[in-house]
Protein backbone atom coordinates (compact mmCIF):
# COMPACT_ATOMS: atom_id res chain seq x y z
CA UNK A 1 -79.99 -153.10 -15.90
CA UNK A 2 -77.93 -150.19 -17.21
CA UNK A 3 -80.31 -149.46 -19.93
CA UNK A 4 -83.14 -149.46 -17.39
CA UNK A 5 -80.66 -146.90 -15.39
CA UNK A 6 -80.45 -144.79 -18.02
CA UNK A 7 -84.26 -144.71 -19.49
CA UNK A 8 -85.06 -143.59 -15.96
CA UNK A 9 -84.28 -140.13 -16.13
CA UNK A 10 -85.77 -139.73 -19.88
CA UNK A 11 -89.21 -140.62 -18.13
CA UNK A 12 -88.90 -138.98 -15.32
CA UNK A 13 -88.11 -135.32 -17.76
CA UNK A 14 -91.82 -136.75 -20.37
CA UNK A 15 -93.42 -136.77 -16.37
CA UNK A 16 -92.43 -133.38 -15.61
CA UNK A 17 -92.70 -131.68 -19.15
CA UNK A 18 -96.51 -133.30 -18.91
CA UNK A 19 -97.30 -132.52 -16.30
CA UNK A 20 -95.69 -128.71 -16.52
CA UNK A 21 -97.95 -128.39 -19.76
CA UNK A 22 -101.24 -129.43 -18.07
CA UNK A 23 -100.64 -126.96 -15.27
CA UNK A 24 -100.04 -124.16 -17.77
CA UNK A 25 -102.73 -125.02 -19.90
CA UNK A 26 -104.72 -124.96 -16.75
CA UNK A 27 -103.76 -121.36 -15.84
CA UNK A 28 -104.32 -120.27 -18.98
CA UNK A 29 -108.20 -121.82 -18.98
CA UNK A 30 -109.02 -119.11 -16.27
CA UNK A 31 -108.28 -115.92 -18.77
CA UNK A 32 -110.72 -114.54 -20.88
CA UNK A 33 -110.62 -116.32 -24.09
CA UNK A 34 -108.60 -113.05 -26.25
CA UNK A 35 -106.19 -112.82 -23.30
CA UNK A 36 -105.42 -116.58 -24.08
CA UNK A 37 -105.37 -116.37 -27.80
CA UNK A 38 -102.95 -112.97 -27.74
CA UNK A 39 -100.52 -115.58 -25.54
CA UNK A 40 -101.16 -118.44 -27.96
CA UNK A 41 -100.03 -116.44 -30.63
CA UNK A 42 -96.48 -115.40 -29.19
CA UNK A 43 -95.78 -119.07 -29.44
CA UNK A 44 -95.55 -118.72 -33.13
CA UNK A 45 -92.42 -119.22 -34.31
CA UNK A 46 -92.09 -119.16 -38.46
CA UNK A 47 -88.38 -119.28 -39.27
CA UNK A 48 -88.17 -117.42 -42.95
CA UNK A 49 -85.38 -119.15 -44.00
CA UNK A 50 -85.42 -123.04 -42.74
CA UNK A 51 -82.84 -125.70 -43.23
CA UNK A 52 -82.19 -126.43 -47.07
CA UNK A 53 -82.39 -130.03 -45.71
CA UNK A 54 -86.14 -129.63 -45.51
CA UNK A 55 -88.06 -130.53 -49.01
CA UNK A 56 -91.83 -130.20 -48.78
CA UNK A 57 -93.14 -131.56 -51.90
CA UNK A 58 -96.30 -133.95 -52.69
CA UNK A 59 -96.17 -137.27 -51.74
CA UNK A 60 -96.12 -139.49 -55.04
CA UNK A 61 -93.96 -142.26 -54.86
CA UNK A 62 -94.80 -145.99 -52.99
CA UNK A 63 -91.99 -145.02 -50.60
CA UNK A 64 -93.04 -141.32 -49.68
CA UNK A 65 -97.04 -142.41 -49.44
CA UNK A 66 -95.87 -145.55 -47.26
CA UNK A 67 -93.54 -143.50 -45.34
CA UNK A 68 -96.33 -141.03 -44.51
CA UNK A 69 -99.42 -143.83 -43.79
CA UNK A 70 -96.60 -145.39 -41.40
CA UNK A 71 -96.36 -141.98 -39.76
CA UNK A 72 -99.76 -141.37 -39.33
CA UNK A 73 -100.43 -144.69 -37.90
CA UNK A 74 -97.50 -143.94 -35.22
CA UNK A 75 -99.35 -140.89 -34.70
CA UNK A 76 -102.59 -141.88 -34.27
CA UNK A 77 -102.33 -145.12 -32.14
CA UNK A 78 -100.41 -142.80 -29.95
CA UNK A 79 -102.93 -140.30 -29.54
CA UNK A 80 -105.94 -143.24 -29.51
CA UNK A 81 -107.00 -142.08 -32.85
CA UNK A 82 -106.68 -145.80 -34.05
CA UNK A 83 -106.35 -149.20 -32.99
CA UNK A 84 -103.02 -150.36 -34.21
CA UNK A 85 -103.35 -151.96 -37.66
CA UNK A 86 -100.87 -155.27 -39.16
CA UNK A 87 -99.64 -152.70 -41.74
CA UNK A 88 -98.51 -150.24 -39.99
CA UNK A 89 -100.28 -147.71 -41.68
CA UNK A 90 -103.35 -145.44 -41.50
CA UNK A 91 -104.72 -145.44 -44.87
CA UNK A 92 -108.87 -144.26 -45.62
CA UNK A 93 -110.81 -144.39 -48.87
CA UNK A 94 -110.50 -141.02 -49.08
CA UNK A 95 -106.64 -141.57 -49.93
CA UNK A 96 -107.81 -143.12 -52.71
CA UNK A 97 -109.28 -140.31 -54.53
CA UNK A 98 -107.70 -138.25 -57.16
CA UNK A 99 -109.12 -135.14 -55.17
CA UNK A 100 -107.01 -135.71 -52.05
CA UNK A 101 -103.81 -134.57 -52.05
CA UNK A 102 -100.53 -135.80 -49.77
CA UNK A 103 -98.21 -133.64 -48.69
CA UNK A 104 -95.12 -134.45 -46.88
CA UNK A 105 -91.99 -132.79 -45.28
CA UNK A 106 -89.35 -134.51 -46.11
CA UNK A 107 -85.60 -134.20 -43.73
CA UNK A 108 -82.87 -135.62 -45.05
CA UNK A 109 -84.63 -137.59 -47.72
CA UNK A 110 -86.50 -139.01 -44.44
CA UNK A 111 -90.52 -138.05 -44.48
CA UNK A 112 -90.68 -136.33 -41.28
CA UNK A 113 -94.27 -134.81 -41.22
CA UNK A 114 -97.57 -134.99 -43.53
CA UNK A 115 -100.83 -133.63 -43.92
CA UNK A 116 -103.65 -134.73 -46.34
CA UNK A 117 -106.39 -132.29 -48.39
CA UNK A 118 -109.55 -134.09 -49.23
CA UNK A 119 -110.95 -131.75 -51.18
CA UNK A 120 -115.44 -132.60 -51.52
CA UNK A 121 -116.02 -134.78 -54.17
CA UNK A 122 -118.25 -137.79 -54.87
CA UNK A 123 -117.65 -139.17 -51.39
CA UNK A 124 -117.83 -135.56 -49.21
CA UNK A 125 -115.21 -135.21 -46.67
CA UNK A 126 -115.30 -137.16 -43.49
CA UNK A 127 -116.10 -135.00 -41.26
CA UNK A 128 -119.73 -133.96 -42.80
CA UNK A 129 -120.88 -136.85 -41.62
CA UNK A 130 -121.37 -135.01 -38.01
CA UNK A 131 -121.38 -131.62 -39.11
CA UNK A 132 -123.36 -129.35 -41.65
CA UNK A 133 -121.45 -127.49 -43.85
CA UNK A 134 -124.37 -125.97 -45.35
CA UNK A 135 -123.35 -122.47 -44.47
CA UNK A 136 -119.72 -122.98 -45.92
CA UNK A 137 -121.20 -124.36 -48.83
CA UNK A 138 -123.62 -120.91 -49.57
CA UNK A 139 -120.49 -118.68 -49.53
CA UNK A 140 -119.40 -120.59 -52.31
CA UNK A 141 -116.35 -122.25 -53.58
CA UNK A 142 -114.45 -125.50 -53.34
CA UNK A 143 -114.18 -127.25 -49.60
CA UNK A 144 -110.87 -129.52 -48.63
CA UNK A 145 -110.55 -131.21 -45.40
CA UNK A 146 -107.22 -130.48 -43.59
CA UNK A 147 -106.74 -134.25 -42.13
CA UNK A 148 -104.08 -137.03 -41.57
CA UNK A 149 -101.81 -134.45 -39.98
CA UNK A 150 -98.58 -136.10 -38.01
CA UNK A 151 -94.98 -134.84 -36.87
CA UNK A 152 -92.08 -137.15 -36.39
CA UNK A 153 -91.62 -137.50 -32.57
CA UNK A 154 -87.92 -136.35 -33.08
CA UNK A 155 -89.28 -133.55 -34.92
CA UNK A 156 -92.28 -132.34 -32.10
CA UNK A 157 -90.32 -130.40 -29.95
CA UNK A 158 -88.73 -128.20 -32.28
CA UNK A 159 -90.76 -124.80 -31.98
CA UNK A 160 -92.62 -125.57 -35.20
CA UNK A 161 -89.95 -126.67 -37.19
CA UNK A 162 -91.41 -128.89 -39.43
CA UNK A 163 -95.14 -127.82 -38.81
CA UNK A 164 -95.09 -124.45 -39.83
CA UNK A 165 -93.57 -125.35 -42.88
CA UNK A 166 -95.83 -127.90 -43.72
CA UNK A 167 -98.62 -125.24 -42.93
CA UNK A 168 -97.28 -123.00 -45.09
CA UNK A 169 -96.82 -125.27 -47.74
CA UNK A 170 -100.41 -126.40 -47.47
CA UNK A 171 -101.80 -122.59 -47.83
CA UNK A 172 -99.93 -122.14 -50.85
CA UNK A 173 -100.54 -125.49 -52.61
CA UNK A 174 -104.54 -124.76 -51.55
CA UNK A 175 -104.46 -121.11 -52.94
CA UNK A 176 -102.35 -121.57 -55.87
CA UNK A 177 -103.24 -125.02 -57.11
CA UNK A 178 -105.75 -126.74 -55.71
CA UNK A 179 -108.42 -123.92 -56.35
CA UNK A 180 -109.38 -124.26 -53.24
CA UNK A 181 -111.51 -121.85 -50.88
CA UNK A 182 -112.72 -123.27 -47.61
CA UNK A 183 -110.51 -125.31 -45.47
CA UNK A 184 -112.54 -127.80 -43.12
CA UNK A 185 -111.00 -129.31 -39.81
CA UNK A 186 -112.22 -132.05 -37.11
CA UNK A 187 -109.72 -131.97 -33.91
CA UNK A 188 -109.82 -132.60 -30.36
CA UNK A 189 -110.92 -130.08 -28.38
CA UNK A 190 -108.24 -129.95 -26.57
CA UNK A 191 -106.30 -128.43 -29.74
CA UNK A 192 -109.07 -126.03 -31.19
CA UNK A 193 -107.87 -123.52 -29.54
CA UNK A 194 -104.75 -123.30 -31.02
CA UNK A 195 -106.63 -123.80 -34.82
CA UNK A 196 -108.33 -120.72 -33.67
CA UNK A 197 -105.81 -118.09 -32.08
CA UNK A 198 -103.06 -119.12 -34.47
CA UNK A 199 -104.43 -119.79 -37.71
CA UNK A 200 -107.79 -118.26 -37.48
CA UNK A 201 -110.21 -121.10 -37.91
CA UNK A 202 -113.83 -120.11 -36.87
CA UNK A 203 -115.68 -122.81 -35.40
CA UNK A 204 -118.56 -125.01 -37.28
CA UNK A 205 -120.59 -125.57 -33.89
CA UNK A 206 -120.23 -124.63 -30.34
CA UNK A 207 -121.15 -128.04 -29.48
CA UNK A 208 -118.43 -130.83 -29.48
CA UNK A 209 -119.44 -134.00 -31.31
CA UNK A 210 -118.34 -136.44 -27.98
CA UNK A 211 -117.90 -139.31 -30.45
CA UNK A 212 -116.59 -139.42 -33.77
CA UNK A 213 -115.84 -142.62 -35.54
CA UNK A 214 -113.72 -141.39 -37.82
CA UNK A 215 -111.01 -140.98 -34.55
CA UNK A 216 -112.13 -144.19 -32.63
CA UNK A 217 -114.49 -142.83 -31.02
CA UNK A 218 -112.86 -139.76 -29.37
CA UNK A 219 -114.47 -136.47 -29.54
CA UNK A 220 -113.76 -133.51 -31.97
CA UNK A 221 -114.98 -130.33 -32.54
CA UNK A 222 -115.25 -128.76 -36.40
CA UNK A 223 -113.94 -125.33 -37.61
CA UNK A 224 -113.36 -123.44 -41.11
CA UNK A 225 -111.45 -121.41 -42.59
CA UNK A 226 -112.34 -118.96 -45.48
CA UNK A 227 -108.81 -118.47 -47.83
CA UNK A 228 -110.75 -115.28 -49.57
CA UNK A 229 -110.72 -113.67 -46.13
CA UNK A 230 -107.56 -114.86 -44.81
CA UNK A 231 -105.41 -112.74 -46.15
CA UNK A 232 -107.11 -110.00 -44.28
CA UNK A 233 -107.47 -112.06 -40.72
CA UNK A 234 -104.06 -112.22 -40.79
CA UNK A 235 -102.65 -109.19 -41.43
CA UNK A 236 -104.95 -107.90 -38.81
CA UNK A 237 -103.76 -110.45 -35.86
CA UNK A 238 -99.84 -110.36 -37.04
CA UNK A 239 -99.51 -107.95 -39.68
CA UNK A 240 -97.43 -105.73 -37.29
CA UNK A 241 -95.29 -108.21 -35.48
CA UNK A 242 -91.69 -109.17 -35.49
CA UNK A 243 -90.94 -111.45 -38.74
CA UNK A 244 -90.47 -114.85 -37.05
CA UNK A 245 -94.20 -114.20 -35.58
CA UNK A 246 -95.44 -112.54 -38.39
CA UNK A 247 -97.75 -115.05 -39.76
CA UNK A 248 -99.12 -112.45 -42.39
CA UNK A 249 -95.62 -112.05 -43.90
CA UNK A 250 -95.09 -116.21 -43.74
CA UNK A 251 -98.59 -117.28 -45.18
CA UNK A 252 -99.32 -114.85 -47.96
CA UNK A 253 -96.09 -113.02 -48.92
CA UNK A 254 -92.83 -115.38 -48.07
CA UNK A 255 -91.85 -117.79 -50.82
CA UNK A 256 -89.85 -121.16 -49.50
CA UNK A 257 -87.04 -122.00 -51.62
CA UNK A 258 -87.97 -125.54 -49.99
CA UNK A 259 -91.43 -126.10 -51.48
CA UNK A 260 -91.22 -128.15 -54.72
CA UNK A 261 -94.58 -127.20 -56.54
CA UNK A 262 -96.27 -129.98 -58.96
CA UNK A 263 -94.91 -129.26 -62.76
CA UNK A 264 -98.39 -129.25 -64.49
CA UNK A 265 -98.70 -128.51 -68.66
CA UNK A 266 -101.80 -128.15 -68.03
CA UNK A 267 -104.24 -125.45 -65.48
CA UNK A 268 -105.78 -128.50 -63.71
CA UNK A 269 -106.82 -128.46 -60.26
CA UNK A 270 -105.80 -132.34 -58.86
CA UNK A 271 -102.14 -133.99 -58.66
CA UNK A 272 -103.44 -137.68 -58.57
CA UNK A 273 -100.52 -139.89 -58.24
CA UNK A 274 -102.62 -143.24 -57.51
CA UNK A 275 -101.42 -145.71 -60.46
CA UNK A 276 -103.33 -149.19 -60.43
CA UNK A 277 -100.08 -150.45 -59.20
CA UNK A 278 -100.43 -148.17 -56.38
CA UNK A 279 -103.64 -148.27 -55.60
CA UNK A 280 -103.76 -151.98 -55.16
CA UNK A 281 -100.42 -152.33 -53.19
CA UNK A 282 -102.26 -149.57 -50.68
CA UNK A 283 -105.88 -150.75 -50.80
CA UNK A 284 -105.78 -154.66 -51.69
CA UNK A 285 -102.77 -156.17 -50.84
CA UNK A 286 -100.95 -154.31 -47.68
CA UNK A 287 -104.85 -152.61 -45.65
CA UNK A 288 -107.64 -154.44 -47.98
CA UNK A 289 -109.57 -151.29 -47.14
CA UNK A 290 -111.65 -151.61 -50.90
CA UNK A 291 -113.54 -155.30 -49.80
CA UNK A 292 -115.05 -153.35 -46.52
CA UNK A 293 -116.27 -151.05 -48.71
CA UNK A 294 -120.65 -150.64 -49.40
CA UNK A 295 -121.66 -150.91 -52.62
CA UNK A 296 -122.54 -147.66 -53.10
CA UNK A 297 -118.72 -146.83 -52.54
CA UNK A 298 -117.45 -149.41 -54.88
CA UNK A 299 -119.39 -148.01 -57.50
CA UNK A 300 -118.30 -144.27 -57.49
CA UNK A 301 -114.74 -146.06 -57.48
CA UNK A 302 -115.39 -147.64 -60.93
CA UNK A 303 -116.90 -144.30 -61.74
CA UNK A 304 -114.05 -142.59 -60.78
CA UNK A 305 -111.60 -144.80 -62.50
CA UNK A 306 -113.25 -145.61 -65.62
CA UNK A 307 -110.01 -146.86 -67.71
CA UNK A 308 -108.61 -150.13 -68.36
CA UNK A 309 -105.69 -149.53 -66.62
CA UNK A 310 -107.79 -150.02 -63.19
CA UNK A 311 -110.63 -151.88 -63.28
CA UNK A 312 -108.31 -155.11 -62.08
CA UNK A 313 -107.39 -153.44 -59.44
CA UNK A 314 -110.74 -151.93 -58.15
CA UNK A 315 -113.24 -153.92 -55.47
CA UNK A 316 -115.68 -156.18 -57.53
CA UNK A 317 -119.90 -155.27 -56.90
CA UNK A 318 -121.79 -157.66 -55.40
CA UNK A 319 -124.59 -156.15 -57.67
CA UNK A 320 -124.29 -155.16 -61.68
CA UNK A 321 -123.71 -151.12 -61.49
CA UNK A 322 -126.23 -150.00 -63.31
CA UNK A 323 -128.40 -151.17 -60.72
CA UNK A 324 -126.92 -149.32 -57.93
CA UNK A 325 -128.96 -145.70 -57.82
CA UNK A 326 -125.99 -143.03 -58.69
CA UNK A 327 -126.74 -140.07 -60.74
CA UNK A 328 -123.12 -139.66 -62.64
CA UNK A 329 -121.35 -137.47 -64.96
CA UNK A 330 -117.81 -137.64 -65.40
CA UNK A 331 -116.24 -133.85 -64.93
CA UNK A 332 -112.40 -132.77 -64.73
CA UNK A 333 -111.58 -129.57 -62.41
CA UNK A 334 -109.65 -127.39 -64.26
CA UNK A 335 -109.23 -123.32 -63.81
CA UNK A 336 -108.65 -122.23 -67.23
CA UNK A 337 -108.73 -118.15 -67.90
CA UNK A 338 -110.53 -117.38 -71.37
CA UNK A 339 -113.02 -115.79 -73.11
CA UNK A 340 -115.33 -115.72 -75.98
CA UNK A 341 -116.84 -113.30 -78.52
CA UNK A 342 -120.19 -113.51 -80.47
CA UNK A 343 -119.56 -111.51 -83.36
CA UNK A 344 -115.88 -111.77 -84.18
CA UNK A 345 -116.45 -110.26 -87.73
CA UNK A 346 -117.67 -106.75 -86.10
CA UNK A 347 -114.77 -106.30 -83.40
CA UNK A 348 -117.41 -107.11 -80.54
CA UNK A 349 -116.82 -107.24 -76.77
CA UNK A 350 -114.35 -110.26 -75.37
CA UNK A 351 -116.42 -111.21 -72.38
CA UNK A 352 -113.96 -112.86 -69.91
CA UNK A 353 -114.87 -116.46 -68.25
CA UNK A 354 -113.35 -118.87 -66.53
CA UNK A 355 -113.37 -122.61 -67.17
CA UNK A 356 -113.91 -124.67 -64.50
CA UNK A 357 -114.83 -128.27 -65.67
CA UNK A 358 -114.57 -130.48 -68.78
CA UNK A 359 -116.05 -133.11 -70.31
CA UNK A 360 -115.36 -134.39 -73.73
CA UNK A 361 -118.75 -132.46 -75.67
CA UNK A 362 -118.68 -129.64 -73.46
CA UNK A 363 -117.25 -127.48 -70.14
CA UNK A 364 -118.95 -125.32 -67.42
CA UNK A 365 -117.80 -122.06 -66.80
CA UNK A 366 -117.67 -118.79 -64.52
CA UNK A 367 -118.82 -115.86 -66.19
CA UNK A 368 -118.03 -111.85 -64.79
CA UNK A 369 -120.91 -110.62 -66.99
CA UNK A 370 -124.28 -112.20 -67.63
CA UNK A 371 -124.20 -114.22 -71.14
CA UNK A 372 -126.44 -114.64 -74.26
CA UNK A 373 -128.02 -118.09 -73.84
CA UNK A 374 -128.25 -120.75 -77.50
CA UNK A 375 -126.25 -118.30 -79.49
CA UNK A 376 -122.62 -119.63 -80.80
CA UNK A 377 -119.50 -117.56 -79.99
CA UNK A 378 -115.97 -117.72 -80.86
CA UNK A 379 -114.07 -119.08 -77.39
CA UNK A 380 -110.30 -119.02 -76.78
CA UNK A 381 -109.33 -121.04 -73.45
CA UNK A 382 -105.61 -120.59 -71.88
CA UNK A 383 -105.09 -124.54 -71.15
CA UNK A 384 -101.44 -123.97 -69.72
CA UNK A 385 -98.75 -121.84 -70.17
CA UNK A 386 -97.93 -122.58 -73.81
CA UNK A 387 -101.45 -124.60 -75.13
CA UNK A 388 -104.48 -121.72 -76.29
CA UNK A 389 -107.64 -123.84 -77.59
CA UNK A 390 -109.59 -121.69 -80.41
CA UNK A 391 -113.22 -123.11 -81.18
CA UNK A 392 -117.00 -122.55 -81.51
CA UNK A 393 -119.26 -122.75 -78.33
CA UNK A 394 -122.52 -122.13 -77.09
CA UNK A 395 -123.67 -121.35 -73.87
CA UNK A 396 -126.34 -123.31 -73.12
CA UNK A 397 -128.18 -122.79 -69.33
CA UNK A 398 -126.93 -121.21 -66.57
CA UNK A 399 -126.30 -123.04 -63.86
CA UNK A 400 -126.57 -121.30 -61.11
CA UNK A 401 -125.44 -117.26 -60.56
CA UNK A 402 -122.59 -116.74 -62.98
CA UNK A 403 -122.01 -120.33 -63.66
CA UNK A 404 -122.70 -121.54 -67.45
CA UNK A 405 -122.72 -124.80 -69.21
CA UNK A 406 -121.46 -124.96 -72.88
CA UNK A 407 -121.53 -127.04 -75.75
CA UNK A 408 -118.65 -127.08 -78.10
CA UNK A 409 -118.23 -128.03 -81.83
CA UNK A 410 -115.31 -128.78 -84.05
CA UNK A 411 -112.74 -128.25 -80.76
CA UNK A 412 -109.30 -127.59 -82.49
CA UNK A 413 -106.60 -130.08 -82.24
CA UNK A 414 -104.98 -128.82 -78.70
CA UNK A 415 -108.59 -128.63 -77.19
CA UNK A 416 -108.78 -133.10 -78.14
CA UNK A 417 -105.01 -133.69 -77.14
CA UNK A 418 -105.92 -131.70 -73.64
CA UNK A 419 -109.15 -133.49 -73.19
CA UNK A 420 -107.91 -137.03 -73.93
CA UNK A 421 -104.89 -136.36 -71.17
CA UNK A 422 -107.81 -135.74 -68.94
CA UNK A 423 -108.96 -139.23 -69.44
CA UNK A 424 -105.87 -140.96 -69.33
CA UNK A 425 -104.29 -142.19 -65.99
CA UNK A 426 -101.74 -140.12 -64.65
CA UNK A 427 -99.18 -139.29 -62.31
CA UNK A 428 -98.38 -135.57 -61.28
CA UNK A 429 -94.94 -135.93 -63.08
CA UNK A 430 -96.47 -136.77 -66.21
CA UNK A 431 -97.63 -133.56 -67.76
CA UNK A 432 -98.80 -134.92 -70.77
CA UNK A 433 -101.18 -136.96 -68.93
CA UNK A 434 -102.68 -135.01 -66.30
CA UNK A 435 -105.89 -136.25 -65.16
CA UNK A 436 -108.53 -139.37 -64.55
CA UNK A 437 -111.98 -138.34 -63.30
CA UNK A 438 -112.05 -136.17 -60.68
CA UNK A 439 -115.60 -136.60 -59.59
CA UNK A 440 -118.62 -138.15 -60.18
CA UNK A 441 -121.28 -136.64 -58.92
């Protein structure tokens, strides 16, 4: 009876802070849309220097990827994103992937808040299945989906405490390491407004999608965001405002002592942290999400995870592979300066590239300057800090505008060791094995 007492007055404050919030939100409806967005943006609130206690870092262990699938699931069933699942968790194919990336805030050694990039690969990103990114795609660059975003309740009322962070922590992993260009979002549209005034999403459509399965069913609207031109966007919107609303200043110049980068020996792209172990306590054993799974789907996942190590682990076809129509080749993302020279013995021009994928015979690569097609050059490739590749190449086709595809011969002894890491499973703290397949396309 007491405790009933006392819960009372906690609902009774949830009423009137609701109910407070949809009045104000309603007021605000009535202004012209830049009135509201100037307002929304005096709600940000980007503390410089947060609590030491925060650590956002990637989520890699079973106990930091449960703790954030359990916090998503709280999340969404709350929202009626989801019907409530036996695990506990909210876990998709695309968490899977070694292109999608976790990231967690973690309080106290507690996981507080997450957010997951699902950058295209083999499988898109879920929300192109109800709207065309064609025009993102024709700028050019790599696309991520911003998804599987959640807050611990305790946490929600804080002014931003934890989300800003984990924004900011997001922009810097997609900028810096995840080579990365065009963020991609699918919200309610009741929150797309704040995407918008805030952090400067543009939308996809001015129609809202009124179901999207993804969510259950609710409705969602789509917006982008170009990281070439954000720099810019912001400084423009908050370049000249105090420092804890100074969103220019937080995004692209602040550095958090509490973000824990990925140690990488290498200049990949990915942090997969999915061992077999992992992948089948996640996707066999606690959500069996692989045996719901089309054919089609199962068979970019063997694709995907060509090695020894996982084929246990991975959903068996109902048909042999080779009879399910997939055009594949197996390519590693990697951003690699270098360049190459065709007639070392004369001094000649160093024409600077940039190495983009690997294979084991060859790579593909972004050239400043157009190139020399079928005639062998000298290349020298910047792996990682410490590991520079020397051998023979020859540019073969271009791809597309500035893109080239190479052939290599005799690859030096670092060039093998790097390549054969790439093939080998991995987990982000391993930097001598720093890669499986990162798409199959």
């Amino acid at each position: 009876m007491a405790r009933g007492r006392l819960a009372r007055p906690r609902i009774i404050r949830s009423l009137a802070r609701k109910l407070v919030h949809q009045a104000t939100r309603k007021l605000l409806s009535w202004l012209p849309r830049n009135q509201r967005f100037r307002i929304f943006r005096l709600f940000a609130d980007c503390n410089p220097e947060p609590s030491q206690r925060l650590v956002l870092k990637i989520a890699e262990s079973k106990e930091e990827l449960e703790a954030c699938f359990a916090l998503l699931h709280q999340a969404y069933v709350a929202s009626g994103f989801m019907k409530p699942h036996p695990s506990g968790m909210r876990v998709t194919i695309y968490h899977a992937l070694p292109a999608t990336t976790t990231l967690c805030a973690k309080y106290d050694g507690k996981v507080v808040g997450t957010i997951s990039l699902i950058r295209e690969s083999a499988l898109g990103v879920p929300l192109q299945s109800i709207f065309d990114l064609t025009a993102v795609r024709e700028k050019g660059g790599q696309i991520a989906e911003v998804s599987a975003l959640a807050v611990h309740r305790d946490f929600r009322k804080t002014g931003g405490s934890i989300l800003f962070p984990l924004m900011k922590f997001m922009y810097e992993y997609c900028t810096t390491f995840f080579d990365t260009r065009h963020l991609v979002i699918a919200v309610n549209p009741s929150h797309i407004e704040l995407y918008e005034s805030l952090l400067l999403f543009r939308r996809l459509s001015a129609n809202v999608v009124e179901t999207y399965d993804f969510v259950n069913g609710a409705p969602a609207i789509g917006a982008t965001l170009d990281l070439q031109e954000a720099p810019e966007m912001f400084r423009k919107h908050y370049g000249s405002k105090p420092q804890r609303r100074n969103l220019y200043t937080y995004f692209i110049e602040l550095k958090l002592a509490n973000i824990q980068l990925p140690l990488r020996r290498y200049f990949t792209t990915n942090d997969p942290v999915l061992t077999p172990e992992l992948l089948d306590y996640f996707f066999n054993v606690r959500t069996r999400s692989f045996e719901n799974l089309s054919d089609h789907k199962k068979a970019l996942l063997h694709l995907i995870y060509d090695l020894p190590g996982y084929r246990a682990v991975l959903p068996l076809l109902s048909v042999p592979q080779q009879d399910i129509p997939i055009r594949h080749h197996p390519r590693f993302s990697v951003k690699c300066p270098a360049y190459i020279v065709y007639d070392p013995l004369n001094c000649a021009e160093k024409l600077a590239i940039e190495v983009i994928e690997v294979s084991r015979y060859g790579f593909k690569a972004r050239a400043e300057n157009s190139l020399p097609l079928d005639i062998w050059c000298d290349a020298t490739v910047q792996l990682g800090e410490a590991d520079i590749s020397h051998f023979r190449a020859l540019p073969l086709r271009e791809k597309s505008n500035g893109f080239y595809a190479f052939r290599l011969i005799e690859p030096d002894l670092l060039w093998e060791e790097f390549v054969s890491a790439l093939y080998r499973s991995t987990t982000c703290k391993d930097l001598d094995m720093v890669g499986i397949r990162a798409e199959v396309t």
